[in-house]
C-alpha atoms as a PDB file:
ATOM      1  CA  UNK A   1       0.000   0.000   0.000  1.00  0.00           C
ATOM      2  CA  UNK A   2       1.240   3.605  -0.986  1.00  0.00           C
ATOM      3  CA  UNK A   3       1.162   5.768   2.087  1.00  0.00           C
ATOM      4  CA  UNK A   4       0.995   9.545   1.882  1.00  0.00           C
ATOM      5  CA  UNK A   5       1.763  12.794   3.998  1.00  0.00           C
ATOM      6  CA  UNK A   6       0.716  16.063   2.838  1.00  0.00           C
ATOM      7  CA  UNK A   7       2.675  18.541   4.715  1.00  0.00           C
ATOM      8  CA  UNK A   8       6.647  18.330   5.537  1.00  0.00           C
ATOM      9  CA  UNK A   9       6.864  21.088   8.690  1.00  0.00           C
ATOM     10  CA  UNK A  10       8.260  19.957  12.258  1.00  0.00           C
ATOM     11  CA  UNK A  11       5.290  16.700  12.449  1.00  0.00           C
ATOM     12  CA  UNK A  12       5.267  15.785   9.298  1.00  0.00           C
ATOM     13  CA  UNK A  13       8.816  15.261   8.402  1.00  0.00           C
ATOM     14  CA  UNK A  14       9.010  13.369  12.091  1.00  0.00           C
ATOM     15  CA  UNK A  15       6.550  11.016  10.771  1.00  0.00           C
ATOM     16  CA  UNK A  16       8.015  10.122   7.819  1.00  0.00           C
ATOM     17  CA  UNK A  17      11.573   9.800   9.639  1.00  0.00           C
ATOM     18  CA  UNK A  18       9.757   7.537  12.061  1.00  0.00           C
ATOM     19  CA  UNK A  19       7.892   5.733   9.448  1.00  0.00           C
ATOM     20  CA  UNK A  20      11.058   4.809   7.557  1.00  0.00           C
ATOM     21  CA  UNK A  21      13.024   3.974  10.207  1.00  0.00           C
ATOM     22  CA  UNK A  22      10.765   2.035  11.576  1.00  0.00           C
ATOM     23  CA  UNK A  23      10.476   0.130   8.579  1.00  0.00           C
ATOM     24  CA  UNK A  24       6.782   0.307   8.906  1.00  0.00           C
ATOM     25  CA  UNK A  25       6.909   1.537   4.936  1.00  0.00           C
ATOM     26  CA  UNK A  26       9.594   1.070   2.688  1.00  0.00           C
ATOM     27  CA  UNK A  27      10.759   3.998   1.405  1.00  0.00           C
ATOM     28  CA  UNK A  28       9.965   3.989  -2.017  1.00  0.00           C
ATOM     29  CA  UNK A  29       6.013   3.379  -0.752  1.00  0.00           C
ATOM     30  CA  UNK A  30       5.953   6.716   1.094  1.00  0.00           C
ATOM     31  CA  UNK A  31       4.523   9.821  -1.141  1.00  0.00           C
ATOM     32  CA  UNK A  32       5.244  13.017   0.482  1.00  0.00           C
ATOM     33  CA  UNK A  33       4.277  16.789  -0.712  1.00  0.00           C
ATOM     34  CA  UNK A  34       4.528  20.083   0.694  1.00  0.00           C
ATOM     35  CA  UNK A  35       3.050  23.752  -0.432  1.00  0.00           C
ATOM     36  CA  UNK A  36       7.034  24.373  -0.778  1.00  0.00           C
ATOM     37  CA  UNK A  37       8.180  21.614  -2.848  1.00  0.00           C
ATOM     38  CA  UNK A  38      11.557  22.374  -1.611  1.00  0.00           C
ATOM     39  CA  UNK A  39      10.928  20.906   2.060  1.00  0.00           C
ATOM     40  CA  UNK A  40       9.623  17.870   0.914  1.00  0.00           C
ATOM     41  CA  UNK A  41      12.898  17.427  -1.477  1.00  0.00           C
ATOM     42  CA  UNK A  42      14.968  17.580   2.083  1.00  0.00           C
ATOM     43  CA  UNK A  43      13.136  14.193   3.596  1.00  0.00           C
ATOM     44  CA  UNK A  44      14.532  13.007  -0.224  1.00  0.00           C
ATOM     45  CA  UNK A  45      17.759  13.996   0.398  1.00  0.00           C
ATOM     46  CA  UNK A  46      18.412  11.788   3.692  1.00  0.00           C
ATOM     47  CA  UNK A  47      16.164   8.940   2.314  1.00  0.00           C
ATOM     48  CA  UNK A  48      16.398   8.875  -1.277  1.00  0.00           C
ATOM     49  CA  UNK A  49      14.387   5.927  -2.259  1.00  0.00           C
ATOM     50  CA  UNK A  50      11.217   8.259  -1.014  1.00  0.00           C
ATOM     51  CA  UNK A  51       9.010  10.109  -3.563  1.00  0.00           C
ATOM     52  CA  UNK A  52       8.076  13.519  -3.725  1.00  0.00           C
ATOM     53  CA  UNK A  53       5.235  14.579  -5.834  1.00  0.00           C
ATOM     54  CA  UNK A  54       4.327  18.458  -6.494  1.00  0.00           C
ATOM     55  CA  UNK A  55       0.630  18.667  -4.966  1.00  0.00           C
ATOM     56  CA  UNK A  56      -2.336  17.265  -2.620  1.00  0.00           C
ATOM     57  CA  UNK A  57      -4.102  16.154  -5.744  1.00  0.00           C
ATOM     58  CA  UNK A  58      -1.065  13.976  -7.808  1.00  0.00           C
ATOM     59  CA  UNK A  59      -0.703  12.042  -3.773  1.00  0.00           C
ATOM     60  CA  UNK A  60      -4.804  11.826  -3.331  1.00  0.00           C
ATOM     61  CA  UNK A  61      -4.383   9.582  -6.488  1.00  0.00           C
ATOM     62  CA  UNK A  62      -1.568   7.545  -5.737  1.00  0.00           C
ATOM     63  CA  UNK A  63      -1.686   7.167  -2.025  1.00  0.00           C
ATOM     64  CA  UNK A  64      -4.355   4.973  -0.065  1.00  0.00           C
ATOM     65  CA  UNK A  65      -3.838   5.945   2.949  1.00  0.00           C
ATOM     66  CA  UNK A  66      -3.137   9.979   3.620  1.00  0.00           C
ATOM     67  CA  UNK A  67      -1.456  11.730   6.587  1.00  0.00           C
ATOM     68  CA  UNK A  68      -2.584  15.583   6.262  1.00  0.00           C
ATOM     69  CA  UNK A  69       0.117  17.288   8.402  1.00  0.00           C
ATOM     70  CA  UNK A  70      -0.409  20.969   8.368  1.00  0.00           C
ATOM     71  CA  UNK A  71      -2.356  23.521  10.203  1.00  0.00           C
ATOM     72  CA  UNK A  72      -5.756  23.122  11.015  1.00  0.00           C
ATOM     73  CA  UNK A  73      -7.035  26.409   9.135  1.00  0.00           C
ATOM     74  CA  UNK A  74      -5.676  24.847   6.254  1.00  0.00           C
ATOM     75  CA  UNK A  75      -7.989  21.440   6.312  1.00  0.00           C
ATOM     76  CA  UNK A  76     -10.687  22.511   4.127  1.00  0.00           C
ATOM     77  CA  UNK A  77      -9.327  23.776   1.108  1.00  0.00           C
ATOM     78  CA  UNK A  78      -6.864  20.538   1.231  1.00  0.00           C
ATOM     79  CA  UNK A  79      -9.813  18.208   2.028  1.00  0.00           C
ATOM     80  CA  UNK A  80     -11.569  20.102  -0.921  1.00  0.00           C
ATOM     81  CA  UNK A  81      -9.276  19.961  -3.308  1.00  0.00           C
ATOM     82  CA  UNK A  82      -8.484  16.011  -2.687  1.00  0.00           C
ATOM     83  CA  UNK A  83     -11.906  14.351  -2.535  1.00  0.00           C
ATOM     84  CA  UNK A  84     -12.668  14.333  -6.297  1.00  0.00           C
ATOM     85  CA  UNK A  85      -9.386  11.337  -6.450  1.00  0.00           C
ATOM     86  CA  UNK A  86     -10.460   9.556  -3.090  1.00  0.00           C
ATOM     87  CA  UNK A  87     -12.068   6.206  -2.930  1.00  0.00           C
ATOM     88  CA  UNK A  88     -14.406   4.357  -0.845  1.00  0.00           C
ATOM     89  CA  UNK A  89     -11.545   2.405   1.234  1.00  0.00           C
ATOM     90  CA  UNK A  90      -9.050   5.028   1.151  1.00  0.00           C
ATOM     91  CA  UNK A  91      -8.030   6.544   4.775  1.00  0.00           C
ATOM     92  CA  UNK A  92      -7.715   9.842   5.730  1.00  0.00           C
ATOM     93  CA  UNK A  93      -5.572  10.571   8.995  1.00  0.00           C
ATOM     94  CA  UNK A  94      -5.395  14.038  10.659  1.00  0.00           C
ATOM     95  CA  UNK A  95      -2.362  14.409  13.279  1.00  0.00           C
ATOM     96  CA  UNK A  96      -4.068  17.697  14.749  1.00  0.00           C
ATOM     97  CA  UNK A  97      -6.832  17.566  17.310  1.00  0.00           C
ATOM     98  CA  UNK A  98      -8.874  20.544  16.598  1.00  0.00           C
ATOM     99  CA  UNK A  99     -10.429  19.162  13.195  1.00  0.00           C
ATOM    100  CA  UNK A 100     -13.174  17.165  14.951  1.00  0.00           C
ATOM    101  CA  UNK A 101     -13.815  13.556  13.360  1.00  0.00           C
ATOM    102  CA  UNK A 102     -17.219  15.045  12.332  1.00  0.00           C
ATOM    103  CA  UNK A 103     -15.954  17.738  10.315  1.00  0.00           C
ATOM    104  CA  UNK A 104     -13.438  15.109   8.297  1.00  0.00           C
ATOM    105  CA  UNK A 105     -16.104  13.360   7.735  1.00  0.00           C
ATOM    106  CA  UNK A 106     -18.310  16.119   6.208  1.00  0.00           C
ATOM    107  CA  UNK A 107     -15.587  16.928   3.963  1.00  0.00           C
ATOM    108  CA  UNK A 108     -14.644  13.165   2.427  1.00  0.00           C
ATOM    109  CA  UNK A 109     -16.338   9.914   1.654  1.00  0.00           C
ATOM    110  CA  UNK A 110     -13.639   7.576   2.899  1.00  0.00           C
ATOM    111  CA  UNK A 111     -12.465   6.164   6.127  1.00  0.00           C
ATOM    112  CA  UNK A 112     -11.774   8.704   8.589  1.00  0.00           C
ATOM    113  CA  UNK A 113      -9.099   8.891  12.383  1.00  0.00           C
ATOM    114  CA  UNK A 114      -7.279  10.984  13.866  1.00  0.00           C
ATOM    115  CA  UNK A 115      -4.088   9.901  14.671  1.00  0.00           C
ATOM    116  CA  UNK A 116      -2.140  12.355  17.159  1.00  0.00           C
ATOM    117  CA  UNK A 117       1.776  11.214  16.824  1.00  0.00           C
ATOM    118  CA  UNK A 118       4.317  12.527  19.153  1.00  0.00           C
ATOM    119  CA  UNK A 119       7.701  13.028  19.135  1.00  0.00           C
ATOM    120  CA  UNK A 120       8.648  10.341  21.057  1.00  0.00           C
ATOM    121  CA  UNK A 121       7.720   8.281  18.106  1.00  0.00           C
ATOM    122  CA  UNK A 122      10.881   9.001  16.201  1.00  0.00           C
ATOM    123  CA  UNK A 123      12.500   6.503  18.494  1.00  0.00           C
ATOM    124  CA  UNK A 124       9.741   4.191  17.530  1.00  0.00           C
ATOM    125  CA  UNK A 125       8.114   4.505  21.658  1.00  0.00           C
ATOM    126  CA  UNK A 126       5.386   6.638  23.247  1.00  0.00           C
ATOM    127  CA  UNK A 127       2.341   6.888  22.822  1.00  0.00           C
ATOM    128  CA  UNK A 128      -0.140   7.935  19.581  1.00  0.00           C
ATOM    129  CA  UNK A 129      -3.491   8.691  19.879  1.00  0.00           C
ATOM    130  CA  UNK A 130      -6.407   7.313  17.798  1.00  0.00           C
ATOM    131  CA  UNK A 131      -9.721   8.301  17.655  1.00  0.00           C
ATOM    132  CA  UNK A 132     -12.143   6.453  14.799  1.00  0.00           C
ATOM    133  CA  UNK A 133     -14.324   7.978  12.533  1.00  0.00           C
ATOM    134  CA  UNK A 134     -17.433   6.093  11.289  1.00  0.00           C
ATOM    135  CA  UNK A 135     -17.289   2.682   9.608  1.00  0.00           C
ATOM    136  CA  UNK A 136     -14.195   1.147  10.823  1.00  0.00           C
ATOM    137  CA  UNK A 137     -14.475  -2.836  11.214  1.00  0.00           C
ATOM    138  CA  UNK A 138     -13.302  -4.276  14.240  1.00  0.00           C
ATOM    139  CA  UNK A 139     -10.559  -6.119  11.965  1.00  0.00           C
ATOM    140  CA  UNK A 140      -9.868  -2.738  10.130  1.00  0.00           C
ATOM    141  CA  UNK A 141      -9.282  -1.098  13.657  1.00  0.00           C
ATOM    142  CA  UNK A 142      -6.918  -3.995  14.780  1.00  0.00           C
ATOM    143  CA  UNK A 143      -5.293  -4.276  11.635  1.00  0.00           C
ATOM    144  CA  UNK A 144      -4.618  -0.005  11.598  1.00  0.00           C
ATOM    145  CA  UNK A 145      -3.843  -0.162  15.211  1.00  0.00           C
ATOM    146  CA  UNK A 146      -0.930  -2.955  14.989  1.00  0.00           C
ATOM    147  CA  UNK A 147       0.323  -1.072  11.949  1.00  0.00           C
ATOM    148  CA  UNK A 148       1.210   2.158  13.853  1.00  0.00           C
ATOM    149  CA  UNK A 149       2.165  -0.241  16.965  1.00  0.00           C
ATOM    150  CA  UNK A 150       5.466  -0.660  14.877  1.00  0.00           C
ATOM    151  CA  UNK A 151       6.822   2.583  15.607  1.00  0.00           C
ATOM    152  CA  UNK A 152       4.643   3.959  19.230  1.00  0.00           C
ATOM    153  CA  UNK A 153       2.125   2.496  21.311  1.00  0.00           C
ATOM    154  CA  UNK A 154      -1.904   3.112  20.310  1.00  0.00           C
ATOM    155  CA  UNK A 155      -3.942   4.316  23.183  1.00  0.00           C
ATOM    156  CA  UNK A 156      -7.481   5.317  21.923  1.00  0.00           C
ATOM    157  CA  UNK A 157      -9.175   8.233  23.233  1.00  0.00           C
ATOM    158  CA  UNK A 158     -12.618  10.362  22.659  1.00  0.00           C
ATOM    159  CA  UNK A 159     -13.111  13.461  21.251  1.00  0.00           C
ATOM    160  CA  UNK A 160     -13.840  14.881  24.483  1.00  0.00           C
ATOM    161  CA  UNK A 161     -10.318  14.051  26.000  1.00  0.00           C
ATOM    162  CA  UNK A 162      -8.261  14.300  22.595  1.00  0.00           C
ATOM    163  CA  UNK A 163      -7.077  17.997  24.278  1.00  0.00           C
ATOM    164  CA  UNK A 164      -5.981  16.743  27.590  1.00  0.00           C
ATOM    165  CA  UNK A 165      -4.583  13.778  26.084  1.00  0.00           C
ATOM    166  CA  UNK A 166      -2.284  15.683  23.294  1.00  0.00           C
ATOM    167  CA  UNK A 167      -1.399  18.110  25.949  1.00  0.00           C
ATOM    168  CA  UNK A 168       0.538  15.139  27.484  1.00  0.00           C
ATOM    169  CA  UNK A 169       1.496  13.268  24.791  1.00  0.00           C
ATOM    170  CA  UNK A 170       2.263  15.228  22.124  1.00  0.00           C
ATOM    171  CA  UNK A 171       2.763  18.497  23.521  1.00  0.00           C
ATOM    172  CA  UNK A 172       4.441  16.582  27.018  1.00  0.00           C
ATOM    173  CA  UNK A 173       7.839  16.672  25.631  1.00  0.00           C
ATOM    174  CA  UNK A 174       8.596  19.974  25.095  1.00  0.00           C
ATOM    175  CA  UNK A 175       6.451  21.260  28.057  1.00  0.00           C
ATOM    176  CA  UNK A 176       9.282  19.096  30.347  1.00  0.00           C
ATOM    177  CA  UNK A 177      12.057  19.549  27.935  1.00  0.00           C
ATOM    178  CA  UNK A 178      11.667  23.455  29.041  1.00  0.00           C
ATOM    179  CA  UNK A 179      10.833  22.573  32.873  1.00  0.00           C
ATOM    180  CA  UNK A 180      14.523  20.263  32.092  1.00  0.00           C
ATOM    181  CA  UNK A 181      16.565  23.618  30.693  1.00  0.00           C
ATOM    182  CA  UNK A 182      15.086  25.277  33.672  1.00  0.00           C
ATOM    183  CA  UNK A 183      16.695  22.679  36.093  1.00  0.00           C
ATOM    184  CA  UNK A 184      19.929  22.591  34.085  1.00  0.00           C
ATOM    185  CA  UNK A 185      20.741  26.460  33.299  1.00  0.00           C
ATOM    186  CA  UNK A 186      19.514  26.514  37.363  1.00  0.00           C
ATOM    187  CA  UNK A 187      22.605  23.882  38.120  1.00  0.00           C
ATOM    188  CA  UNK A 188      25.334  25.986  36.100  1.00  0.00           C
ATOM    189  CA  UNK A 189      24.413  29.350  37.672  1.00  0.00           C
ATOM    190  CA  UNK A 190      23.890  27.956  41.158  1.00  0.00           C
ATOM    191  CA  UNK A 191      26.906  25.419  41.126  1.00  0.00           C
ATOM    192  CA  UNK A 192      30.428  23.986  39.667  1.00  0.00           C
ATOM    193  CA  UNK A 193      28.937  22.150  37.002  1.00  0.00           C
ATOM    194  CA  UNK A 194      28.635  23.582  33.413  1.00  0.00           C
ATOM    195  CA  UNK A 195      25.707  23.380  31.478  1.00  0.00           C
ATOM    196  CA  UNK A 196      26.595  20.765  29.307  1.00  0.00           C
ATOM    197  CA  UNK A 197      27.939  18.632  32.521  1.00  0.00           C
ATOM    198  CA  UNK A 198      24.296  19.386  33.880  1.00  0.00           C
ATOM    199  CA  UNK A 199      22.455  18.705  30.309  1.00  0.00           C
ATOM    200  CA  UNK A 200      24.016  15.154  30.082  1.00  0.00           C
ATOM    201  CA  UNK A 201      23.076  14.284  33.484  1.00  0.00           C
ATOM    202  CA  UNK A 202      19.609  15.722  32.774  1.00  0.00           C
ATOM    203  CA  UNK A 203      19.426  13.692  29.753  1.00  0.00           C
ATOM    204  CA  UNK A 204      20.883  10.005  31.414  1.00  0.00           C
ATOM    205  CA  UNK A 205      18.565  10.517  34.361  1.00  0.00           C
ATOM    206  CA  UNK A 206      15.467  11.210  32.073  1.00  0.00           C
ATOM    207  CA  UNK A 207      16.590   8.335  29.660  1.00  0.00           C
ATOM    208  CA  UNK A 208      16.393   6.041  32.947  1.00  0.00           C
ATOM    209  CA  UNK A 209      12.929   7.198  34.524  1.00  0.00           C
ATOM    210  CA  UNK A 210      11.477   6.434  31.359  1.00  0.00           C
ATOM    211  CA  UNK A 211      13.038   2.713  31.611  1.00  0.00           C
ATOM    212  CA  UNK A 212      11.554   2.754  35.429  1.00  0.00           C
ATOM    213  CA  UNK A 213       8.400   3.316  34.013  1.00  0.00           C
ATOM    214  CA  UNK A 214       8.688   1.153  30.669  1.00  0.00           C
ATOM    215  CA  UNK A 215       9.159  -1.376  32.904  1.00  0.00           C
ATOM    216  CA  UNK A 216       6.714  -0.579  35.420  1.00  0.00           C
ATOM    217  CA  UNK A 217       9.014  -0.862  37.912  1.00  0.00           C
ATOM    218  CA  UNK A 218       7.696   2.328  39.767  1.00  0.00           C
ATOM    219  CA  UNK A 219       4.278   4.525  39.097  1.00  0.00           C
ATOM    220  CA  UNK A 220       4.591   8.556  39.501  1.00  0.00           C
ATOM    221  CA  UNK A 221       4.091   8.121  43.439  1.00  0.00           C
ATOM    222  CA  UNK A 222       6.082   5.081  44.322  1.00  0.00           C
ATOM    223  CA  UNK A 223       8.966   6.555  42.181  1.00  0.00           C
ATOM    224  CA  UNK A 224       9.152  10.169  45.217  1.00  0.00           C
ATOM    225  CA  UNK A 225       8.535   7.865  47.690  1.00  0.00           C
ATOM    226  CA  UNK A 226      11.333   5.762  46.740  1.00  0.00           C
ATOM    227  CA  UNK A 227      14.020   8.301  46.150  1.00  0.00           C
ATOM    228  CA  UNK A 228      12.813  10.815  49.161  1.00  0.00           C
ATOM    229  CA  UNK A 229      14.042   9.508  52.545  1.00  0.00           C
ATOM    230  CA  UNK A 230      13.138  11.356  56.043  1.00  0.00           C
ATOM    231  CA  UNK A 231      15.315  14.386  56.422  1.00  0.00           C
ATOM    232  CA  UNK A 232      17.079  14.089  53.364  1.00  0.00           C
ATOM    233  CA  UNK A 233      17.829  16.653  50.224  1.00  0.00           C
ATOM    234  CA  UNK A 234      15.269  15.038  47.902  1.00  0.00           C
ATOM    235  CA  UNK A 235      11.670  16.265  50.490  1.00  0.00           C
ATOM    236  CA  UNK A 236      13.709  20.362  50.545  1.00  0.00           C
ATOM    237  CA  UNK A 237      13.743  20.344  47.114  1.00  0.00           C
ATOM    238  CA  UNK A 238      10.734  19.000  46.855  1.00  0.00           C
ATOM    239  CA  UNK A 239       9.078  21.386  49.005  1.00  0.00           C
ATOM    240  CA  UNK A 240      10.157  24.312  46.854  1.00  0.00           C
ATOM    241  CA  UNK A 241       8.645  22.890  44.114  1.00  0.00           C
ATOM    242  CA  UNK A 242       5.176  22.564  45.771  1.00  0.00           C
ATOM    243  CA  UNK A 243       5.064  26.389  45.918  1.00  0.00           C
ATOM    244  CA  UNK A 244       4.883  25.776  41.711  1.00  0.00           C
ATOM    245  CA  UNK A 245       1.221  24.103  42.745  1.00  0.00           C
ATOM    246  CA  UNK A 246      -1.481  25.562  40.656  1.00  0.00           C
ATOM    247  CA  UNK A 247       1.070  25.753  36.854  1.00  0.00           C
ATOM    248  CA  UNK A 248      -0.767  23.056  35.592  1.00  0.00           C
ATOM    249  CA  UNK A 249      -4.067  23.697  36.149  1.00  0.00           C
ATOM    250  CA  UNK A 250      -3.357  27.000  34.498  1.00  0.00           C
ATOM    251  CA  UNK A 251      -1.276  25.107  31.687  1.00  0.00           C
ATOM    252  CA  UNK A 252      -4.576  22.953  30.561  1.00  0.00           C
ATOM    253  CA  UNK A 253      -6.848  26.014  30.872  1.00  0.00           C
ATOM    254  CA  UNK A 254      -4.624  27.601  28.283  1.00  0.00           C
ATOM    255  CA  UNK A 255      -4.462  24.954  25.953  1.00  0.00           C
ATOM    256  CA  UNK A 256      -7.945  24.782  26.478  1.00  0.00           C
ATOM    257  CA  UNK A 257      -8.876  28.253  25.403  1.00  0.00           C
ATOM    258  CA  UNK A 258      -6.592  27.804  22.457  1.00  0.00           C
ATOM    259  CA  UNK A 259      -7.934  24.399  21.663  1.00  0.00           C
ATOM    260  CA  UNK A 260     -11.601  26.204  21.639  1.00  0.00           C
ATOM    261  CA  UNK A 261     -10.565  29.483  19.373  1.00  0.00           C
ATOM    262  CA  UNK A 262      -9.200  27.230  16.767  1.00  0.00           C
ATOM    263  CA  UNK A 263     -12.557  25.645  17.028  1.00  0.00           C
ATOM    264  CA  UNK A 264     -14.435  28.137  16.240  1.00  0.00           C
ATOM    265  CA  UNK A 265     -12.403  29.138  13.547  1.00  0.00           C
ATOM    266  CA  UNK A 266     -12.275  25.755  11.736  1.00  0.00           C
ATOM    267  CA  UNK A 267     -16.400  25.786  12.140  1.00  0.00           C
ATOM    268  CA  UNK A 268     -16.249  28.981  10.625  1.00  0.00           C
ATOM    269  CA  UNK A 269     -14.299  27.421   8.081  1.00  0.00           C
ATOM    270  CA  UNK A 270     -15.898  24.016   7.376  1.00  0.00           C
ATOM    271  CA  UNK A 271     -19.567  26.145   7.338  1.00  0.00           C
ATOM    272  CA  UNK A 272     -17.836  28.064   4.147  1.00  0.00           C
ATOM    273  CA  UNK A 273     -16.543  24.898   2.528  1.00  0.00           C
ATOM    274  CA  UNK A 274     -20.019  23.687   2.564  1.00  0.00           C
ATOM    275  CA  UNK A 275     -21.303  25.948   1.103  1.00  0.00           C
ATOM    276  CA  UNK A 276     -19.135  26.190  -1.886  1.00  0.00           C
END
């Protein structure tokens, strides 16, 4: 099967790094365009058996199953302008959680999921999220669902936790890659170590936690519990960080009021493409 990504910015190159590597498509199976040709010719340049074709509508007709990577204002007129070359068991997969599974659906007569990737997945772990559209088969689900198990693990969620969920999965990384600079520029000023020294540790310890975890070894709780003992350094530091109580909770109900203004604007959006 000739897989498809329309859109080569930060997410979609990832994916098709990850899908390669992976092996989950051989190279010269994965169909890639961009509105700038030119940065889809640099996933051809580091894997060369991969093809790049000039537009949305040359990949609707080659590709049965379609990764639309870009910017959720930028759905309709690309869900638009591929229909007319889609077919009944062709799959349309949208990475971005603010184009709801109903308005996909409006726009195409195929099969329909969102699949949320994260960045994690370039080292073929973490999670994805999936959320079905209408018609899937239980085998069609299983047989999708082992597919992207090649390169992350599938957890499936509803649309009414696809925001929260992203929040930690996709967007997880770089929310704790920043709180991780903090710590680390922190260690230089405050300390001997440079911030390189510090970086490295940063990133060994991380790389480890993650193994705790992968091996389920320790949950979020055990894992303090373990490592703070009475009257140690471990419970001061952690008390300064309890004064941080409250970020989160402000975090989400940011993401949240972004998550809700591109709403609007995509209904805005889909309403127009209806009409036309």
């Amino acid at each position: 099967m000739d897989i498809g990504i329309i859109g080569t910015g930060n997410m979609g190159t990832m994916l098709a790094e990850t899908l390669v590597t992976s092996r989950a498509v051989p190279e010269e199976r994965l169909f890639v365009t961009n509105r700038n040709v030119q940065k889809a010719e640099r996933i051809r340049q580091a894997y060369t058996g991969v093809n790049v074709l000039p537009n949305v509508s040359q990949l609707a007709q080659r590709c049965a199953l379609i990764f639309i990577c870009v910017r959720p204002p930028q759905f309709p007129a690309i869900l638009q302008t591929i229909q007319p070359f889609l077919h009944e068991d062709d799959t349309i997969v949208s990475i971005t959680s603010p184009v709801t599974l109903e308005q996909l659906q409006s726009a195409v007569t195929c099969k329909t999921v969102r699949a949320v990737p994260s960045i994690t997945n370039r080292s073929h772990t973490g999670a994805s999220l999936i959320t079905y559209g209408n018609g899937w088969s239980a085998k069609e689900r299983e047989a999708f669902e082992s597919w992207m198990g090649q390169f992350s693990t599938p957890q499936i969620v509803s649309e009414e936790t696809i925001r929260a969920s992203s929040d930690i999965v996709s967007c997880g990384p770089a929310f704790f890659g920043y709180l991780l600079e903090e710590m680390t520029s922190a260690a230089a000023r405050k300390t001997e170590l440079t911030e390189k020294q510090a970086e490295r540790l940063a990133e060994d310890m991380i790389i480890g936690m993650g193994t705790l975890f992968s091996k389920r070894l320790y949950n979020l709780q055990t894992l303090q519990e373990k490592v703070k003992v009475p009257g140690g350094v471990t419970g001061i530091g952690l008390e300064v960080l309890k004064q941080t109580e409250g970020v989160f909770d402000e975090l989400f109900t940011a993401t949240h009021e972004k998550f809700a203004e591109d709403q609007r604007t995509l209904k805005e959006k889909f309403t127009d493409f209806r009409k036309t």
